[in-house]
Protein backbone atom coordinates (compact mmCIF):
# COMPACT_ATOMS: atom_id res chain seq x y z
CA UNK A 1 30.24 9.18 76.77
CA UNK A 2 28.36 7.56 73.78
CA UNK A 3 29.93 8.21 70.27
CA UNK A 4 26.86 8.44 67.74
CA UNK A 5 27.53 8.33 63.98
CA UNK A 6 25.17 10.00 61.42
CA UNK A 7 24.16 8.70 58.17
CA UNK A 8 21.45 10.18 56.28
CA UNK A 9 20.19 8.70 52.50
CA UNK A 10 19.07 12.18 50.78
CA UNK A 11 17.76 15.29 51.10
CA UNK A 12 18.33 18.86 51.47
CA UNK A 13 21.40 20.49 54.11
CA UNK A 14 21.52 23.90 55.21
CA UNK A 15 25.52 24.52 53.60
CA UNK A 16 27.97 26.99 56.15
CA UNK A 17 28.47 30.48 54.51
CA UNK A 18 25.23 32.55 53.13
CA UNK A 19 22.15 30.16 54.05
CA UNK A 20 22.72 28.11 50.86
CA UNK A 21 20.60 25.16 50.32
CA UNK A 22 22.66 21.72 49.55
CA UNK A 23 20.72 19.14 47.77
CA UNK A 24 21.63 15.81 47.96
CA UNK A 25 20.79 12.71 45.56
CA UNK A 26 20.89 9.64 47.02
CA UNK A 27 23.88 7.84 48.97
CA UNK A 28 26.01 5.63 46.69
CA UNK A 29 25.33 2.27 47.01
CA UNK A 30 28.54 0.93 49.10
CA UNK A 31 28.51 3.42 51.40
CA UNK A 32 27.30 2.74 54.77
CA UNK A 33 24.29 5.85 53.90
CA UNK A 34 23.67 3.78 50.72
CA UNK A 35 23.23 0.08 52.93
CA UNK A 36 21.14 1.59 55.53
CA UNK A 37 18.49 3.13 53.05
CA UNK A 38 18.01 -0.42 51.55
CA UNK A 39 16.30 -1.79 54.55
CA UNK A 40 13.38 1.03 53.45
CA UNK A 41 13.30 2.44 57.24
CA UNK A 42 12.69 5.91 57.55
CA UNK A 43 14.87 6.33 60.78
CA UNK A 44 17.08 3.88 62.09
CA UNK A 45 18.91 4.34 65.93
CA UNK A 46 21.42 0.96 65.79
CA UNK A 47 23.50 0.74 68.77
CA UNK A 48 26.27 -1.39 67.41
CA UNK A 49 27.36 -2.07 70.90
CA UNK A 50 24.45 -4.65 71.42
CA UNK A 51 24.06 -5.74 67.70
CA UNK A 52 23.39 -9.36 66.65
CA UNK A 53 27.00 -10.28 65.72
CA UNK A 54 25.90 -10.71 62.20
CA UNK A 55 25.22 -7.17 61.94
CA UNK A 56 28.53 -6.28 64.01
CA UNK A 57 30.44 -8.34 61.40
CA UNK A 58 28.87 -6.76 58.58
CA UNK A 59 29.81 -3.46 60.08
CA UNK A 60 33.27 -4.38 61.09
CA UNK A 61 34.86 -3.66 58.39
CA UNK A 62 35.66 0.03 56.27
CA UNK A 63 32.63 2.06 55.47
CA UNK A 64 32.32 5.26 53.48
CA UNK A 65 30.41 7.52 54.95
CA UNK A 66 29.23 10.64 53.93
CA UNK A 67 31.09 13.73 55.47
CA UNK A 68 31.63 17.30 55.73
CA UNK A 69 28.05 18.08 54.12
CA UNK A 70 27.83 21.01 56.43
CA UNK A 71 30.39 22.37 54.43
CA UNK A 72 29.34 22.08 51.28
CA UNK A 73 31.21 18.99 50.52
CA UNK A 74 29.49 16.21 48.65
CA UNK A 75 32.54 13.98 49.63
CA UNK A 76 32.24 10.48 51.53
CA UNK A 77 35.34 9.86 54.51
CA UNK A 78 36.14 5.83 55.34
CA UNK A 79 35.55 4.43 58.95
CA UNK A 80 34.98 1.27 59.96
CA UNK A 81 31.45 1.86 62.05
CA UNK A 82 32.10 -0.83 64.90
CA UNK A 83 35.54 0.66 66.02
CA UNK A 84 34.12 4.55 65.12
CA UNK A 85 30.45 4.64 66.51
CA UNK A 86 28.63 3.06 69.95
CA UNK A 87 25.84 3.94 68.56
CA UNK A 88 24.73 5.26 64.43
CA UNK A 89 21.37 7.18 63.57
CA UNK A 90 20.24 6.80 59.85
CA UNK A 91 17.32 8.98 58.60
CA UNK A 92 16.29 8.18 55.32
CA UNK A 93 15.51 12.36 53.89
CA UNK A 94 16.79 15.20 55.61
CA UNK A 95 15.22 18.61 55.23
CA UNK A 96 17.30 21.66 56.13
CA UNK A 97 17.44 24.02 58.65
CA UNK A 98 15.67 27.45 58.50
CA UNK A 99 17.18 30.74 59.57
CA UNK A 100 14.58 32.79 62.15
CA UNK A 101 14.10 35.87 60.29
CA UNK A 102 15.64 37.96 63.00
CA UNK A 103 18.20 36.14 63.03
CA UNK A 104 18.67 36.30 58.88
CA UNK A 105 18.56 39.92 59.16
CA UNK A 106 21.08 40.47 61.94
CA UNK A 107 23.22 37.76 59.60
CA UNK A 108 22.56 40.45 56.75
CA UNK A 109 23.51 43.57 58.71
CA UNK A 110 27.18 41.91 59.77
CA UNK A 111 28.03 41.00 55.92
């Protein structure tokens, strides 16, 4: 089993409940979102397993990270990547999901 970590810089999110867009500015700056859109990459796979120990070491300590966006929640949770993660995937904007139509309506008919 590999554990991969997300991290995303901005964008848009499709939010739980009534296909609500989420918008999201950019990542605050000492976050782990907010170090990984510095190095101007639009995605990023790191496995932190194999690293360069400079990076590991950089990464070994607590990181917020943004969380629960699915949700709603514009809220950042702490982990510290290297003990968290094998592996983290950054992309730099996210666009949201769209809801099939058929799918939209069936949503409709049940609410």
């Amino acid at each position: 089993m590999i554990v991969l970590g997300a991290a995303f810089n901005r964008g848009q999110y499709q939010a739980v409940g009534p296909f609500k867009e989420r918008i999201f500015g950019p990542a605050i700056s000492d976050s782990l979102d907010g170090q990984l859109s510095r190095l101007d990459l639009p995605i990023l796979v790191l496995d932190l397993r194999s690293a360069p120990q400079n990076i590991r070491q950089d990464l070994n300590g607590e990181k917020k990270v943004r969380a629960n966006v699915g949700s709603g929640d514009d809220g950042y949770d702490v982990y510290t990547p290297t003990e968290s993660f094998d592996a983290i995937y950054f992309v730099d904007e996210v666009t949201r999901t769209r809801p099939n139509p058929s799918a939209l309506e069936a949503w409709r008919k049940r609410n």
